[in-house]
Protein backbone atom coordinates (compact mmCIF):
# COMPACT_ATOMS: atom_id res chain seq x y z
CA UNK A 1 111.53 161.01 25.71
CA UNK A 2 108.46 162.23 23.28
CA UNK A 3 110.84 161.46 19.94
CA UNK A 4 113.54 163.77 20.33
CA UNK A 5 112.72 166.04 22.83
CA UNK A 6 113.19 165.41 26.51
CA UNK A 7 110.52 165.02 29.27
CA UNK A 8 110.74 166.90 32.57
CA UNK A 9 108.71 165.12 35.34
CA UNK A 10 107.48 166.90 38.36
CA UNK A 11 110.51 166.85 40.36
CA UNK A 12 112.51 167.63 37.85
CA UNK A 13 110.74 171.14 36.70
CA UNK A 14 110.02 171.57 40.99
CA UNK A 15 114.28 171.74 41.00
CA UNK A 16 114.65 173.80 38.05
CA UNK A 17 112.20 176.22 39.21
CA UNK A 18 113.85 176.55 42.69
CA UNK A 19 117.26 177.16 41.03
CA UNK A 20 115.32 180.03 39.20
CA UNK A 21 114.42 181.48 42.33
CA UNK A 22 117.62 180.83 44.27
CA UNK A 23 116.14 178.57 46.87
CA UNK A 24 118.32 175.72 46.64
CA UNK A 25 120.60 177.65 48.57
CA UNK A 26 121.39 181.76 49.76
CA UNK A 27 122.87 184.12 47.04
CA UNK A 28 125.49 186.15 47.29
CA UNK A 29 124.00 188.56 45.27
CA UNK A 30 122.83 192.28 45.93
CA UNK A 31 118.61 193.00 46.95
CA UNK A 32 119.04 195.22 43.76
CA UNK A 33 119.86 192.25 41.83
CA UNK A 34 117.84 189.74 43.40
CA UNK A 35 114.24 191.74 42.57
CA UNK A 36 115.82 192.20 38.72
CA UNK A 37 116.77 188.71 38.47
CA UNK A 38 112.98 187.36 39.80
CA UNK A 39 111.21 189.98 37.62
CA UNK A 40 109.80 191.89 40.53
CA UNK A 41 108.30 190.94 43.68
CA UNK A 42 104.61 190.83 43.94
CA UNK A 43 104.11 193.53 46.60
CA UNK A 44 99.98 194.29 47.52
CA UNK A 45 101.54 194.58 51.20
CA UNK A 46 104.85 196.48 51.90
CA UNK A 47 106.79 193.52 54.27
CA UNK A 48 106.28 190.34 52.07
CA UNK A 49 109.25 190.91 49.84
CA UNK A 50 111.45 191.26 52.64
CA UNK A 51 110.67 188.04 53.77
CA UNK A 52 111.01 186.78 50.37
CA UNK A 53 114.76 187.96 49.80
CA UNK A 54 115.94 187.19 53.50
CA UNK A 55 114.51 183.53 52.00
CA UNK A 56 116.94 183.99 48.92
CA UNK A 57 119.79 185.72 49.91
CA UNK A 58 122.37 185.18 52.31
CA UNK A 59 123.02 187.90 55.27
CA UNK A 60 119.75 190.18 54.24
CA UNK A 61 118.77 192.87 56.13
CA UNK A 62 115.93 194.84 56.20
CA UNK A 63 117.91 198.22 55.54
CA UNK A 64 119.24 196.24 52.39
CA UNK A 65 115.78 196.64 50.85
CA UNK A 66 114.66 200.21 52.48
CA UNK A 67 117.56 201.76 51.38
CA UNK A 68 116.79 200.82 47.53
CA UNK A 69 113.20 202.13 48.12
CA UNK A 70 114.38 205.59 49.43
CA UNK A 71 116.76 205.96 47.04
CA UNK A 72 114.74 205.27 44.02
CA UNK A 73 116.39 201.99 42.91
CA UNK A 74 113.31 200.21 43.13
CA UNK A 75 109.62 201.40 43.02
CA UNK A 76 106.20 199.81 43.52
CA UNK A 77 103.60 199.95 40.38
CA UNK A 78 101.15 198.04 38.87
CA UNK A 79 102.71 195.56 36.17
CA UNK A 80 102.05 191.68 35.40
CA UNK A 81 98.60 190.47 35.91
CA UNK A 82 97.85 193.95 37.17
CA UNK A 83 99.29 193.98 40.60
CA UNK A 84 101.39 196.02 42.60
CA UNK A 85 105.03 194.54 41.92
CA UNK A 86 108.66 195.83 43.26
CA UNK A 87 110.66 196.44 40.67
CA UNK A 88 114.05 198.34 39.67
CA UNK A 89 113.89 201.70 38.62
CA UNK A 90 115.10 200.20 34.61
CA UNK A 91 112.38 197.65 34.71
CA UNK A 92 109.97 199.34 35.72
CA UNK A 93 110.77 201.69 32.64
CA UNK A 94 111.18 198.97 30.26
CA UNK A 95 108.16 196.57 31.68
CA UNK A 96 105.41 199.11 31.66
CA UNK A 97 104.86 200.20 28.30
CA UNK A 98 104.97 196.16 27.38
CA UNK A 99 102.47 195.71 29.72
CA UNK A 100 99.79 198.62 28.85
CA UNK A 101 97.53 196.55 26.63
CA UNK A 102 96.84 193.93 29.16
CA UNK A 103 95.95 196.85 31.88
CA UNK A 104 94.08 198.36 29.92
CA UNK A 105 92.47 195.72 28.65
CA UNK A 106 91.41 194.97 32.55
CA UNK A 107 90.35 197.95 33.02
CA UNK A 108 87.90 197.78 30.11
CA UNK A 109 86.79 194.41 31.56
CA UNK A 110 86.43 196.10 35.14
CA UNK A 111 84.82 199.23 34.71
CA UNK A 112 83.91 199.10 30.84
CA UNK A 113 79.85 200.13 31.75
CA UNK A 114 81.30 203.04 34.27
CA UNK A 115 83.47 204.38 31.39
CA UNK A 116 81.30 204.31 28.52
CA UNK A 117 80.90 207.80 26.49
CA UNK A 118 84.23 209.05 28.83
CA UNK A 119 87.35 210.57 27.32
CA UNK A 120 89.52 208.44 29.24
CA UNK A 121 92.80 210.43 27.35
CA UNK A 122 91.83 213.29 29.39
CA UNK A 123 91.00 212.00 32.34
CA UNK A 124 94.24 210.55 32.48
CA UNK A 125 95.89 213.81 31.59
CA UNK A 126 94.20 215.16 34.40
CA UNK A 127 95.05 213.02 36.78
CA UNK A 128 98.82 212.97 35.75
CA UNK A 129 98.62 216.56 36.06
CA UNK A 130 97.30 216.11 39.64
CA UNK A 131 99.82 213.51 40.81
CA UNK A 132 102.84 215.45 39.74
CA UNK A 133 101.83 218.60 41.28
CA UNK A 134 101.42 216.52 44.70
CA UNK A 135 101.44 212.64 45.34
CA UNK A 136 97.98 211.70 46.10
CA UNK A 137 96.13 208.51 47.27
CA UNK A 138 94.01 206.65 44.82
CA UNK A 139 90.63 208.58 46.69
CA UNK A 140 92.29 211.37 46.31
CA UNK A 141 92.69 211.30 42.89
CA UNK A 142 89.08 209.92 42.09
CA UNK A 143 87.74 212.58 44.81
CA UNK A 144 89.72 215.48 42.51
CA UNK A 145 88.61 213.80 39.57
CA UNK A 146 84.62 213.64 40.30
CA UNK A 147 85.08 217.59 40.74
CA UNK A 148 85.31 217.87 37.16
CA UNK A 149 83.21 214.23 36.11
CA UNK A 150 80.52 214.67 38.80
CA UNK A 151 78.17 211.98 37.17
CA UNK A 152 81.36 209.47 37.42
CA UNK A 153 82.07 206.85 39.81
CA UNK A 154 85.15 208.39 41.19
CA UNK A 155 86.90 204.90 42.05
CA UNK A 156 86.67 204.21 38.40
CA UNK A 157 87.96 207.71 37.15
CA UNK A 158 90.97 206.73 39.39
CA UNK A 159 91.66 203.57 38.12
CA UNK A 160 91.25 205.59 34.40
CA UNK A 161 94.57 207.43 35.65
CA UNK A 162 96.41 204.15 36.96
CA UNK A 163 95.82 202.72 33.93
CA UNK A 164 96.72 204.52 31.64
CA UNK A 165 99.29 206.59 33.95
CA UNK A 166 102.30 204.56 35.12
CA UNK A 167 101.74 205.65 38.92
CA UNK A 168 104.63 204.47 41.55
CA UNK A 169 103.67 204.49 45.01
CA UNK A 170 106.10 206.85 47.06
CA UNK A 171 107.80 206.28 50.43
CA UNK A 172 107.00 205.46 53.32
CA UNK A 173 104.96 202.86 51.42
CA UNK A 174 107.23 200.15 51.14
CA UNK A 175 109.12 200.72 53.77
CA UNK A 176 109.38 197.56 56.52
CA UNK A 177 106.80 197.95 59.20
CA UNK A 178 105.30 201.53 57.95
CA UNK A 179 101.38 201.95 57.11
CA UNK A 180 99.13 203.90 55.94
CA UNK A 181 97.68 204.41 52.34
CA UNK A 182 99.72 204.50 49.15
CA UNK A 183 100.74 207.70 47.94
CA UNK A 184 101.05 207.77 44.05
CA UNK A 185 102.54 209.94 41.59
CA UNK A 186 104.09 209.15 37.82
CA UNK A 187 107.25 206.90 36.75
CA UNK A 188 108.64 209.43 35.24
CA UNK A 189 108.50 212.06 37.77
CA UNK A 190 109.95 209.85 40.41
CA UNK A 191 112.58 208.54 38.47
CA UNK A 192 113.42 211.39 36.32
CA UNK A 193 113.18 209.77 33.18
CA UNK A 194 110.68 208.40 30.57
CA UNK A 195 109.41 204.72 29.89
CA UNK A 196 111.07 203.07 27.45
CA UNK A 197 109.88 203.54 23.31
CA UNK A 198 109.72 199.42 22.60
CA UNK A 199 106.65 197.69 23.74
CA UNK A 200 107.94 194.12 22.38
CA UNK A 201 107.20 191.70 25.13
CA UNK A 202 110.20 189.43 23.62
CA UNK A 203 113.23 190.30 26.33
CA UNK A 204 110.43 190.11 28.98
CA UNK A 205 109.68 186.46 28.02
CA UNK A 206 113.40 185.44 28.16
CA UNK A 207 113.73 186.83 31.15
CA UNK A 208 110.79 185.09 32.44
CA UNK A 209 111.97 181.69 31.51
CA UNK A 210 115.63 182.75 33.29
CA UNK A 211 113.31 183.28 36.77
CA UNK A 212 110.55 180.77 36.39
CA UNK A 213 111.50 177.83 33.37
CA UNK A 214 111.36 175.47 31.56
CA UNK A 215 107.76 177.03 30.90
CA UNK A 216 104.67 176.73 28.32
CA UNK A 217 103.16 179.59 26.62
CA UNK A 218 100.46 179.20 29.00
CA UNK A 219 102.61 179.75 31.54
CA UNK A 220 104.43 182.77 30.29
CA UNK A 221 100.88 184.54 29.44
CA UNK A 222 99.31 183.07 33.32
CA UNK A 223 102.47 185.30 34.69
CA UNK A 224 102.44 188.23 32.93
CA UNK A 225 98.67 188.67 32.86
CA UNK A 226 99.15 189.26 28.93
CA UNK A 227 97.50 187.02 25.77
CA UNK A 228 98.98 186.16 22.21
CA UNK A 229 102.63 185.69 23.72
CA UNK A 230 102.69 182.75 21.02
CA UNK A 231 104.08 185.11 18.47
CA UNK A 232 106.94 185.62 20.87
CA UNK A 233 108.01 182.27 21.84
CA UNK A 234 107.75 181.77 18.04
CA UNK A 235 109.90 184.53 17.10
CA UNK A 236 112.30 183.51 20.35
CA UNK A 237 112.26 179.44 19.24
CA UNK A 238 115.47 179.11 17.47
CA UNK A 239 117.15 180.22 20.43
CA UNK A 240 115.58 178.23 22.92
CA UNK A 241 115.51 175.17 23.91
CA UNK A 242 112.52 173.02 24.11
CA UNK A 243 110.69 169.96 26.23
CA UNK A 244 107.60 168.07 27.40
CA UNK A 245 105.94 167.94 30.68
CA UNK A 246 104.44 164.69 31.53
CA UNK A 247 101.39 165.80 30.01
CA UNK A 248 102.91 166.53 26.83
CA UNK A 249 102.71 170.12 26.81
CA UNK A 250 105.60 171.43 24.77
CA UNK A 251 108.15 173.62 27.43
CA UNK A 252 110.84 175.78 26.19
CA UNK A 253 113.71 177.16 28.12
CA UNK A 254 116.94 178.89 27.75
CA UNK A 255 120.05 176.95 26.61
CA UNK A 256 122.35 177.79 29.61
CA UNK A 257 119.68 177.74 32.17
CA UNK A 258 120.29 175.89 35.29
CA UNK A 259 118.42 172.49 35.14
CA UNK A 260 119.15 170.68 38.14
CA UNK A 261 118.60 166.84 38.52
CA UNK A 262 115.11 165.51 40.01
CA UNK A 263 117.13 164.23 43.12
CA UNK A 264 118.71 167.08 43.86
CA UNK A 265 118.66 168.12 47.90
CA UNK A 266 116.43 171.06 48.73
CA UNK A 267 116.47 172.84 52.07
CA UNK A 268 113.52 174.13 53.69
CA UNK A 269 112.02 177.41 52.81
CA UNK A 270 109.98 179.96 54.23
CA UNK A 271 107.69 181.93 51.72
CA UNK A 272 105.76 185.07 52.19
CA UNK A 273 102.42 185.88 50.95
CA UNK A 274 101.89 186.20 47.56
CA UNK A 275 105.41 185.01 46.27
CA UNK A 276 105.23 185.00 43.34
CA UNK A 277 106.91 181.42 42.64
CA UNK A 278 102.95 180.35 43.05
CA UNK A 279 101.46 182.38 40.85
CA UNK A 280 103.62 182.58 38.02
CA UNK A 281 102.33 179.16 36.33
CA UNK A 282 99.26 178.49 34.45
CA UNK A 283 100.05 174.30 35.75
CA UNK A 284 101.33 175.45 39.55
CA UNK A 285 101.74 171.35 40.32
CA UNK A 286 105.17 171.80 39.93
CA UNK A 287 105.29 172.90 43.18
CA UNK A 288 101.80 173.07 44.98
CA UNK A 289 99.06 170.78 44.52
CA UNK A 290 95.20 172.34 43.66
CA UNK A 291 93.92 170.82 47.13
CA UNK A 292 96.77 172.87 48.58
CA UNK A 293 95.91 175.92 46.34
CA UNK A 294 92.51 175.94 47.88
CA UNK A 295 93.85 176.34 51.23
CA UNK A 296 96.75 178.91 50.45
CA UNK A 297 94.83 181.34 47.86
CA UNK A 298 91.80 182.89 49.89
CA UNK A 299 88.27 183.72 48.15
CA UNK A 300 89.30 187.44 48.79
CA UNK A 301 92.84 187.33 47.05
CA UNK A 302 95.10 186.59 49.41
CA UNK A 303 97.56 184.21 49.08
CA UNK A 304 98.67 183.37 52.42
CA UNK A 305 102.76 182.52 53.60
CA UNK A 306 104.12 178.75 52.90
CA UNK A 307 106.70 176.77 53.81
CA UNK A 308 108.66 174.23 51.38
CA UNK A 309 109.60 170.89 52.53
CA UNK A 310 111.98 169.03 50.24
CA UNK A 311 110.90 171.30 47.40
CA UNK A 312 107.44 171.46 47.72
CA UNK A 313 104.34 173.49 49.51
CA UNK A 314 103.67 172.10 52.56
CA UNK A 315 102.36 173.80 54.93
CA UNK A 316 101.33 177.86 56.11
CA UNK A 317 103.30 179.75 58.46
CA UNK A 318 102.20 182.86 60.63
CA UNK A 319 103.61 185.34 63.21
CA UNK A 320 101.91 186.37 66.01
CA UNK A 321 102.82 188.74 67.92
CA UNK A 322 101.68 190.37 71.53
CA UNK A 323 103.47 193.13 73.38
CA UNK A 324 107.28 191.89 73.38
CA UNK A 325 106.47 188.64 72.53
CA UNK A 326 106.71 186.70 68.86
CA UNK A 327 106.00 183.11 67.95
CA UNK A 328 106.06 182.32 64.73
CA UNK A 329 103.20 179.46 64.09
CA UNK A 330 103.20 176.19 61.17
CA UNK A 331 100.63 174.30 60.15
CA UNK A 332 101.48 171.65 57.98
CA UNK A 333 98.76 170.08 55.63
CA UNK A 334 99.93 166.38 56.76
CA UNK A 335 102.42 164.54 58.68
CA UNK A 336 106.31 165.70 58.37
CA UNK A 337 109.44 163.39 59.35
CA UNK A 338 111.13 164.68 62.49
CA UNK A 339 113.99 165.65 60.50
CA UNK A 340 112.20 168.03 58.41
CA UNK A 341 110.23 169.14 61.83
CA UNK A 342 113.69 169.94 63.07
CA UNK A 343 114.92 171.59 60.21
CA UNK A 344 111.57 173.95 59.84
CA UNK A 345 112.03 174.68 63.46
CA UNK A 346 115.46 175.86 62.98
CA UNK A 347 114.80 177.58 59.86
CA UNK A 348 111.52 179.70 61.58
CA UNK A 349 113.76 180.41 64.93
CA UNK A 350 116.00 182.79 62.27
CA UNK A 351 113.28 184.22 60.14
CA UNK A 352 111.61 185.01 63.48
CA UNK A 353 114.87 186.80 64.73
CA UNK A 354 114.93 188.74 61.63
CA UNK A 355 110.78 189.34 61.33
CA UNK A 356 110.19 190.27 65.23
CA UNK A 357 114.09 191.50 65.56
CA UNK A 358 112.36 193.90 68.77
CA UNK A 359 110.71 190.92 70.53
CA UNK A 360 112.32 189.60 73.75
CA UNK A 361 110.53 186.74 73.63
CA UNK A 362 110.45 184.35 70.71
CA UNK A 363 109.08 181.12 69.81
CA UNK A 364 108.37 178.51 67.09
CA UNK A 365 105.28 175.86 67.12
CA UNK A 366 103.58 173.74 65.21
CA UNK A 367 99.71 173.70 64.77
């Protein structure tokens, strides 16, 4: 205890965060409530966030998923930290206009010299003008663009319209196992209605701490790719609850959240890349350490698939597949007891039968 206010150790924030993200065991609940619960998905690659909600929920199937995406329940778009995230259709409503200072803020920091002296309010208005007459790719829409800005770079007169445009990529994107580039046109045109009129980031940040708490300001900002959040978690304190880390950095929480004991039994888990439980933390050593980081987060962006043992990263995973044939490789980063090599071999032999459902031949090592 620092006075009155408690202190969470390592173990004890690892457990609450895996409550958060319903890996201490399946849920019962629906794909459709799963991705609101978490926030979104971080999504650069279509399959990842299948992977991550057969991790979370029990009996999920990939037409669980591709059925939301047809159907317009969920949609991919460019949200915290400026990434492509799948969301529900509501959030992605209510998220977006909370969100458009920090993207446009990165897109001044990105491609501030390549805009200079451009009226960015009508390039947009061109582009969303383009995108609802036809979904286009991202060169498509700079290509159209430079037409009419032929001294403009027309990567950057693109990223003018998915800025300041709320552009959802469109099906097949998104779908399990389909390729090809992303095909973009506006939020409201897909969804049939218009973002939401509040751009007060305070419901975000409580529903941040519900998916990733306890957790600092730094934290909350590190996720969300936004600054200033201070004046929120001020305005939210009499509501919330509030603790130390070991380091003394002041944590706050909701009052009902789950908290789970530092002792609590955690199963293995399989994560996909960039889940989002790794990224989401401005102090990540709640559940990976920074040697570890190193080896997970490439120089390029990637962040590459884990596995959890007893809470905690330990090791990538990786399927490789040939003709029929699927095996599903681990590397830990250091010894493991043979019970946990049992129980990630069991745990890989059923995400490989859901992953590589068409192989005939299926396997599990270690590296």
């Amino acid at each position: 205890m620092t006075g009155d206010v408690p202190v969470l150790d390592r173990r004890a924030l690892n457990r609450s965060l895996l409550a958060r993200q319903l890996l201490l065991e399946r849920t019962q609940r629906t794909a459709a409530e799963v991705v609101g619960h978490l926030v979104g998905m971080q999504a650069q690659a279509p399959n990842p966030p299948y992977v991550g909600l057969w991790t979370r929920i029990a009996g999920f199937r990939i037409e669980d998923l591709a059925a939301l995406v047809r159907e317009r329940e969920v949609v991919r778009i460019a949200l915290m930290r400026g990434t492509i995230h799948l969301v529900t259709a509501g959030d992605c409503l209510a998220l977006r206009p909370v969100l458009d200072a920090s993207l446009r803020q990165g897109l001044k920091g990105t491609f501030g010299r390549k805009l200079e002296g451009l009226d960015t309010a009508k390039v947009a208005a061109e582009g969303r003008e383009l995108v609802e007459r036809e979904p286009l790719t991202l060169g498509g829409i700079g290509s159209l663009l430079a037409e009419r800005w032929p001294d403009r770079d027309p990567f950057a007169l693109a990223n003018v319209v998915r800025t300041l445009v709320p552009l959802v990529q469109v099906p097949p994107r998104g779908l399990w196992g389909e390729s090809g580039q992303a095909v973009h046109t506006t939020a409201e045109a897909w969804l049939g209605q218009p973002l939401a009129d509040s751009s007060s980031p305070d419901a975000m940040v409580e529903r941040y701490l519900a998916a990733f708490g306890p957790a600092s300001v730094r934290d909350v900002q590190a996720w969300s790719g936004m600054t200033r959040l201070a004046e929120s978690v001020q305005r939210l304190r009499p509501r919330l609850r509030t603790f130390r880390d070991e380091n003394g950095v002041e944590l706050f929480d909701l009052p009902d959240a789950p908290r789970p004991g530092p002792d609590t039994p955690v199963p293995v888990r399989f994560l996909p890349d960039f889940d989002n439980i790794l990224l989401s933390h401005a102090d990540r050593g709640r559940i990976i350490t920074e040697e570890q980081r190193k080896l997970v987060f490439t120089r390029n962006g990637l962040i590459k698939p884990t596995f959890l043992v007893d809470g905690f990263v330990r090791g990538m995973w990786r399927i490789e597949q040939k003709r029929k044939e699927a095996v599903l490789v681990m590397e830990p980063f250091g010894p493991l007891a043979r019970k946990d090599r049992d129980a990630l071999a069991e745990e890989a032999g059923a995400l490989l039968a859901f992953a590589a459902a068409s192989a005939t031949s299926r396997d599990v090592r270690f590296d």
